[in-house]
N, C-alpha and C. Protein backbone atom coordinates (compact mmCIF):
# COMPACT_ATOMS: atom_id res chain seq x y z
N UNK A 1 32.66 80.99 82.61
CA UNK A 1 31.98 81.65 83.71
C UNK A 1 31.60 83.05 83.29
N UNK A 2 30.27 83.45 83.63
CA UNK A 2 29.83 84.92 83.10
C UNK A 2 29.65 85.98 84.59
N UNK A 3 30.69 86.52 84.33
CA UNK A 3 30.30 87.50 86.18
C UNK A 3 29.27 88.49 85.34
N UNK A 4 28.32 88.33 86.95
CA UNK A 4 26.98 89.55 86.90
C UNK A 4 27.36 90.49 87.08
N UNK A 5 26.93 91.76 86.57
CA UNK A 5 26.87 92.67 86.35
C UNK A 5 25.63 93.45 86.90
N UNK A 6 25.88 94.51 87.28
CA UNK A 6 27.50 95.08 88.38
C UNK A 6 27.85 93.98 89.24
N UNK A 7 28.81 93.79 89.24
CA UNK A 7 29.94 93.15 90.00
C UNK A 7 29.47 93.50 91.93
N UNK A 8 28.87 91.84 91.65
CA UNK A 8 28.69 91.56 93.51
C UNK A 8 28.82 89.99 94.03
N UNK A 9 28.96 89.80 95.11
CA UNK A 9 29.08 88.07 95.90
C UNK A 9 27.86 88.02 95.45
N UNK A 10 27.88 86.37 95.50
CA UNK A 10 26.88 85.75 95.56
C UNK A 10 26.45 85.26 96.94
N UNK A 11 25.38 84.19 96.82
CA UNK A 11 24.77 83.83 98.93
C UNK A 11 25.93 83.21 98.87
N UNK A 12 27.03 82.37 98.31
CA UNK A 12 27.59 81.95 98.14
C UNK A 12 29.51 82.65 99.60
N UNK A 13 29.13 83.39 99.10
CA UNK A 13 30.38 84.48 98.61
C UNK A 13 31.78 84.27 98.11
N UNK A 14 30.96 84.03 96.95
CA UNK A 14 31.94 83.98 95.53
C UNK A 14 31.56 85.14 94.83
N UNK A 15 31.94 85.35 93.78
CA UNK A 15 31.93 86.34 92.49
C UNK A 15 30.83 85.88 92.22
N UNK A 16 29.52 86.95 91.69
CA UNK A 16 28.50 86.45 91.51
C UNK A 16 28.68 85.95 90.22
N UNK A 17 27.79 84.90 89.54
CA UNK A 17 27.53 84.75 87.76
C UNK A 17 26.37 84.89 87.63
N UNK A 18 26.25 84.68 86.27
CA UNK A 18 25.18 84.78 85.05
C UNK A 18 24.84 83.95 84.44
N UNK A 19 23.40 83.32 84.14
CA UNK A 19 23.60 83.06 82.51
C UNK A 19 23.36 83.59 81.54
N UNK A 20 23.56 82.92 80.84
CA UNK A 20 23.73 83.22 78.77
C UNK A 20 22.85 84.43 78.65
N UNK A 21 22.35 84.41 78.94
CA UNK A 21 21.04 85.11 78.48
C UNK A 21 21.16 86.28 79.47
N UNK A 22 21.18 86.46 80.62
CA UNK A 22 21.27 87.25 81.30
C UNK A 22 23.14 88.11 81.27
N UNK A 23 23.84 87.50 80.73
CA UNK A 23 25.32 87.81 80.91
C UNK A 23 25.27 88.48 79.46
N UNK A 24 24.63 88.63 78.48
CA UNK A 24 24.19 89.30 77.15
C UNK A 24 23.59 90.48 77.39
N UNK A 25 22.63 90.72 77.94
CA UNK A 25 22.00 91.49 78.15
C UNK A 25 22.39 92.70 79.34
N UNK A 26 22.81 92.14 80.30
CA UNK A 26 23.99 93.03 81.02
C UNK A 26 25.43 93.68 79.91
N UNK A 27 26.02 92.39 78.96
CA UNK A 27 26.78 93.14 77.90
C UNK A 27 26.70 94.47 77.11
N UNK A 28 25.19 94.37 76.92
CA UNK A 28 24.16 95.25 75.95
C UNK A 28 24.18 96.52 76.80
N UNK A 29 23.84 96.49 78.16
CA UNK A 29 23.35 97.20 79.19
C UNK A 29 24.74 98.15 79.69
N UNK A 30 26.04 97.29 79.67
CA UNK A 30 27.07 97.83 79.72
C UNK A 30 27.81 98.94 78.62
N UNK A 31 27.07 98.57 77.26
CA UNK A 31 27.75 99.50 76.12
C UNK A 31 27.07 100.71 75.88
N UNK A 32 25.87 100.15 76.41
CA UNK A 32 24.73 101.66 76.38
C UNK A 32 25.20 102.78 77.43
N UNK A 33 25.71 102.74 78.35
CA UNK A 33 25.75 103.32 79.59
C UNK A 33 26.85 103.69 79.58
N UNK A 34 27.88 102.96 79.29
CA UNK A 34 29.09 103.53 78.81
C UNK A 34 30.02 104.85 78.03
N UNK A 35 30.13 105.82 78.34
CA UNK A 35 30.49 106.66 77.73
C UNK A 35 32.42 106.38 76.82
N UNK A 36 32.19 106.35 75.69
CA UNK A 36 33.87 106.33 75.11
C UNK A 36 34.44 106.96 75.76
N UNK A 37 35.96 106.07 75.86
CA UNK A 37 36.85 106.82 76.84
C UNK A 37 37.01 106.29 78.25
N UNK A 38 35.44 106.15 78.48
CA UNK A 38 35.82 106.06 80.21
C UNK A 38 36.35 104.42 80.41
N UNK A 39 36.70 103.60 79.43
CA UNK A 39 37.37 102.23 79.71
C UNK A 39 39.02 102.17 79.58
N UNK A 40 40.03 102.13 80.35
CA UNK A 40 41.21 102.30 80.54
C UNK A 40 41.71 101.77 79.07
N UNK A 41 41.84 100.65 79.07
CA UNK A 41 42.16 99.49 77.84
C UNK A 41 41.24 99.35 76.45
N UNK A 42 40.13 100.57 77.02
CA UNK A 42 39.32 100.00 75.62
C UNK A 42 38.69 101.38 75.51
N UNK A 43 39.31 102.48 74.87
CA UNK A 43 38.55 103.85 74.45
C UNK A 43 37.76 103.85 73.74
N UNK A 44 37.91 102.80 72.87
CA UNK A 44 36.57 103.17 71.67
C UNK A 44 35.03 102.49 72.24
N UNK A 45 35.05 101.64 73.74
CA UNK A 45 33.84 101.04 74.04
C UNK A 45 32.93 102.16 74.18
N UNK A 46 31.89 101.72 74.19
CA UNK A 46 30.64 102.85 74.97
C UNK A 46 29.60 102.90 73.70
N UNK A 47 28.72 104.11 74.24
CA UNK A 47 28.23 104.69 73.31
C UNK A 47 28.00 106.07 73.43
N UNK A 48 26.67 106.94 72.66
CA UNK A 48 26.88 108.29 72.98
C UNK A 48 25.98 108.61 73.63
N UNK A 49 24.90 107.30 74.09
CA UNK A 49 23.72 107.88 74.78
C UNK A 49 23.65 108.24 76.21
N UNK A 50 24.60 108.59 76.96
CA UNK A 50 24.77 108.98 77.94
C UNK A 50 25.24 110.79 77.65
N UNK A 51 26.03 111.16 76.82
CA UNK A 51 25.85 112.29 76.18
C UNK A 51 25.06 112.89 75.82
N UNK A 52 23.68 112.15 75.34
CA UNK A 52 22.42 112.89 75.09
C UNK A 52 21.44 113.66 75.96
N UNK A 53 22.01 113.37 77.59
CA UNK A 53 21.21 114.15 78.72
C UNK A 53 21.36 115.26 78.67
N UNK A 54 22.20 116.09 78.30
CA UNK A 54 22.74 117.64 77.86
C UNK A 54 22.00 117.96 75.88
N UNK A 55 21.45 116.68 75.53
CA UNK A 55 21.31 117.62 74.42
C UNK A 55 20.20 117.75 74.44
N UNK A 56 19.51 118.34 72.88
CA UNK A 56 17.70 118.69 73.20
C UNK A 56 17.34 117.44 72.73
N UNK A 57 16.18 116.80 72.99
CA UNK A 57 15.28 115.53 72.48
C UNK A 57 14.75 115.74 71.61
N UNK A 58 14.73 115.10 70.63
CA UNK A 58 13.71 115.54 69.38
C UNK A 58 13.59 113.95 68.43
N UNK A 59 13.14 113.63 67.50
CA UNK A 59 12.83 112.86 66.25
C UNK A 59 14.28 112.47 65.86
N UNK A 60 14.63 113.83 65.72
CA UNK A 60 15.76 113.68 64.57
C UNK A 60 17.29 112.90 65.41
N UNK A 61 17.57 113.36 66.82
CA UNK A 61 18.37 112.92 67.65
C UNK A 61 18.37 111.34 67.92
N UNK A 62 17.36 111.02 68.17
CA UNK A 62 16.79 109.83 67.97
C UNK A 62 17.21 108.76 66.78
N UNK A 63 16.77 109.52 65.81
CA UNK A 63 17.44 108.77 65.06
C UNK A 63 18.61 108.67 64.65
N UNK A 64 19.84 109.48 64.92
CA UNK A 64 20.81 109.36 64.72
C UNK A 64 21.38 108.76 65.66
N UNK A 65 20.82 108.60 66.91
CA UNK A 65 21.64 107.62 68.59
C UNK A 65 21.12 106.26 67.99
N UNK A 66 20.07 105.84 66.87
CA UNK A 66 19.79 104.23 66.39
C UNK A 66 20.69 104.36 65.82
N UNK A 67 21.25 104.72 64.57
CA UNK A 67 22.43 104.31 63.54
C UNK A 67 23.58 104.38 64.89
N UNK A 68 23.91 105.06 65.59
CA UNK A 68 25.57 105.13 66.44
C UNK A 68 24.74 103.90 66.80
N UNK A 69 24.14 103.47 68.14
CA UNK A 69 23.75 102.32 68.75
C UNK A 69 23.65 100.82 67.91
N UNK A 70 23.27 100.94 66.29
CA UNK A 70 22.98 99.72 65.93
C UNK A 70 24.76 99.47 65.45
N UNK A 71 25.54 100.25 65.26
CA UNK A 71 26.54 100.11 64.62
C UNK A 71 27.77 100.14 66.08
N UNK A 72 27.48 100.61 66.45
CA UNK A 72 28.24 100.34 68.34
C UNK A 72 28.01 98.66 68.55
N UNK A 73 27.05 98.09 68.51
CA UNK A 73 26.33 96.81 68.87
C UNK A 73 27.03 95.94 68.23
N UNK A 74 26.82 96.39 66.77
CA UNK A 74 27.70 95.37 65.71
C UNK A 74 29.18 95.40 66.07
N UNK A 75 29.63 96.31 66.14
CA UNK A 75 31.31 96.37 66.48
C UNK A 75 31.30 95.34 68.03
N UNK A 76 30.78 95.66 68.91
CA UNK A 76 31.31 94.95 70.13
C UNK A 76 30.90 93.95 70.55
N UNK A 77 29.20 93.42 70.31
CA UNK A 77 28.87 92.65 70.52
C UNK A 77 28.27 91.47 69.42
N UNK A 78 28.98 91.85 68.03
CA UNK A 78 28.27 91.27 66.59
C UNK A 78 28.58 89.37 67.00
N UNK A 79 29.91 88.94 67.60
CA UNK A 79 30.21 88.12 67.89
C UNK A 79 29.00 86.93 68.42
N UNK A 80 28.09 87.73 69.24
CA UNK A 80 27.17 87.10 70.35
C UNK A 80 26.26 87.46 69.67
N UNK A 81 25.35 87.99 69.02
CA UNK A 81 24.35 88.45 68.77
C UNK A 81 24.20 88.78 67.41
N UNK A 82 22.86 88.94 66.74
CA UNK A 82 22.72 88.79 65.21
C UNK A 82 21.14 89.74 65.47
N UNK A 83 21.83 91.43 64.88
CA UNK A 83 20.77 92.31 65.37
C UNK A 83 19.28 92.18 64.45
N UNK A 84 18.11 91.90 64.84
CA UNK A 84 17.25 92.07 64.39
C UNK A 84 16.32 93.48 64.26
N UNK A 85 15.87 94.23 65.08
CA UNK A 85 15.69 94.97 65.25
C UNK A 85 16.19 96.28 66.46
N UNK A 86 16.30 97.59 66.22
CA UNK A 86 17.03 98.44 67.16
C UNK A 86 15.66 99.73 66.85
N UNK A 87 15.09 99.99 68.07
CA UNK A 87 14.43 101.00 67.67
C UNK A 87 14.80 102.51 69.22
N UNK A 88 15.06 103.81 68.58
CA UNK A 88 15.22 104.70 69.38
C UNK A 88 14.14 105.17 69.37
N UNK A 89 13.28 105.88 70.49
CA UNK A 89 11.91 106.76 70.14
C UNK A 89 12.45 107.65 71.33
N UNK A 90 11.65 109.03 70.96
CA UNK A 90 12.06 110.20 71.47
C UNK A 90 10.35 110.35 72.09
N UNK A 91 10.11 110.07 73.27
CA UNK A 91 9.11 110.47 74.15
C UNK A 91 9.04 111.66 75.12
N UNK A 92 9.02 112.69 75.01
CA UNK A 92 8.41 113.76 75.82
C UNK A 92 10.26 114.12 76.16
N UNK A 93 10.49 113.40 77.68
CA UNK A 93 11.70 114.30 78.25
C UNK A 93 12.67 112.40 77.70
N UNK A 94 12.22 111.74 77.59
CA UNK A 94 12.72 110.17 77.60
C UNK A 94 13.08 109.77 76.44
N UNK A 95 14.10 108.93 76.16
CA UNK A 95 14.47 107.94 75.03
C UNK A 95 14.26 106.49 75.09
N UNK A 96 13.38 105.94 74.26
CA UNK A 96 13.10 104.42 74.67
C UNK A 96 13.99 103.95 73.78
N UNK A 97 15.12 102.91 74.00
CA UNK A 97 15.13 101.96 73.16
C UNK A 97 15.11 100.41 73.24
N UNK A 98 14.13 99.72 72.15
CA UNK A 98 14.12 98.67 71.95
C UNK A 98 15.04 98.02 71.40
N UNK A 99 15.31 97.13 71.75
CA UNK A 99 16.66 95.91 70.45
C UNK A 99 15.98 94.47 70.61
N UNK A 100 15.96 93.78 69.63
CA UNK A 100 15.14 92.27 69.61
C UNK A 100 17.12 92.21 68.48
N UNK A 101 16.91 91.03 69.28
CA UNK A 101 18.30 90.40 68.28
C UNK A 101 18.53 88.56 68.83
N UNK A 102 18.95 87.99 68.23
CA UNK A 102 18.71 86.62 67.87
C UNK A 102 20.83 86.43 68.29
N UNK A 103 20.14 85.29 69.59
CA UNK A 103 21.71 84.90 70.22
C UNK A 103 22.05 83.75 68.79
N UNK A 104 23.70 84.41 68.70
CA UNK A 104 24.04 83.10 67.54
C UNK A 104 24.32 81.56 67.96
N UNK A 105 24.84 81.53 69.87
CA UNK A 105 24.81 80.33 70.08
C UNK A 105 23.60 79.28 70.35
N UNK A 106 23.10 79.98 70.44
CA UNK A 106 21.33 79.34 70.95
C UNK A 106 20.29 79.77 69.53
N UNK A 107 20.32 80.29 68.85
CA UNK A 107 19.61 81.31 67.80
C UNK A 107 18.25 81.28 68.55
N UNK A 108 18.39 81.77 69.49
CA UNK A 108 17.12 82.40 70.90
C UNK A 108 16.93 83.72 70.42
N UNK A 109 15.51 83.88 70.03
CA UNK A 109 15.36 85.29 69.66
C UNK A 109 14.83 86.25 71.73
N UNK A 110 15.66 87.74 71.83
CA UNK A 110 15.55 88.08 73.04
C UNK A 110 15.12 89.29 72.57
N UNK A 111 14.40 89.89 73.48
CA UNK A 111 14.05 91.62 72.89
C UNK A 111 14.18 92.36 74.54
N UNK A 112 14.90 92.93 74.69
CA UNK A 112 15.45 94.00 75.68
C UNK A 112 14.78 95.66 75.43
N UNK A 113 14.42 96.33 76.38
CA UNK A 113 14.14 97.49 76.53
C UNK A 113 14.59 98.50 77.63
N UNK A 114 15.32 99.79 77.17
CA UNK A 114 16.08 100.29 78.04
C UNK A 114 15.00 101.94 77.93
N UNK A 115 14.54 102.57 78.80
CA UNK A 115 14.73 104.46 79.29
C UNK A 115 15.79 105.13 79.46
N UNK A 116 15.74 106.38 78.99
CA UNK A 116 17.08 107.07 79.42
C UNK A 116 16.23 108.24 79.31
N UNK A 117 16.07 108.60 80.68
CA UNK A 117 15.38 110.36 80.90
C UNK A 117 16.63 111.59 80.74
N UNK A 118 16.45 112.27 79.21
CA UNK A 118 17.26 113.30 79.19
C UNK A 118 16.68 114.60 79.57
C-alpha cells in the first residue's frame, strides 16, 4: 500500500493511497522539501534546497544544489529509481529543477519538474 502524500482520507475514509508512479514522485517531492534534520528517525533525509531561499541565486549555486540533489536521490531513493537526467537552472528570482529517471520496477521512463522561488 502507498499512502498519498500529504497524508489525507480518501471519499472512502480510509488513509488515502497512491500509485507507483504517483507514490515515487511524491517520494522525490518529499526529499526536495525536506530540510536535514527535520526527520526524528532519519537526520540525514532531506536536501539543501529549502536552504537556498536565504542564499543569492546565481549559475554557480545551481550547480552545486544538482550534484547535492543528484547524490541525495541516489542515497534515498537509488532503490526505486535509476537517475537519468537531473537538471538545476537558476532563472531570475526561481530554481527549476528537472529529473527524468527510469522506475527499476516498471523501467517506465518519468520526467518530473519542480520551482522553488528563492
Amino acid at each position: 500500500m502507498n499512502i498519498a502524500f500529504p497524508f489525507h482520507l480518501g471519499g472512502n475514509g480510509r488513509t488515502a493511497q497512491a500509485n507507483d508512479d504517483d507514490h515515487i514522485r511524491q517520494m522525490i517531492e518529499q526529499l526536495l522539501f525536506t530540510n536535514r534534520g527535520e526527520r526524528v528517525n532519519r537526520p540525514d533525509f532531506g536536501s539543501g534546497l529549502l536552504q537556498m531561499v536565504f542564499a543569492p541565486n546565481s549559475p554557480e549555486v545551481a550547480t552545486a544544489l544538482q550534484f547535492s540533489l543528484q547524490a541525495d536521490l541516489q542515497q534515498w531513493l537509488g532503490d526505486l529509481i535509476q537517475m537519468q537526467s537531473l537538471e538545476v537552472t537558476s532563472v531570475d528570482s526561481s530554481l527549476l529543477i528537472n529529473i527524468s529517471y527510469l522506475m527499476r520496477r516498471t523501467n517506465e521512463q518519468q520526467t518530473v519538474q519542480f520551482t522553488r522561488t528563492v
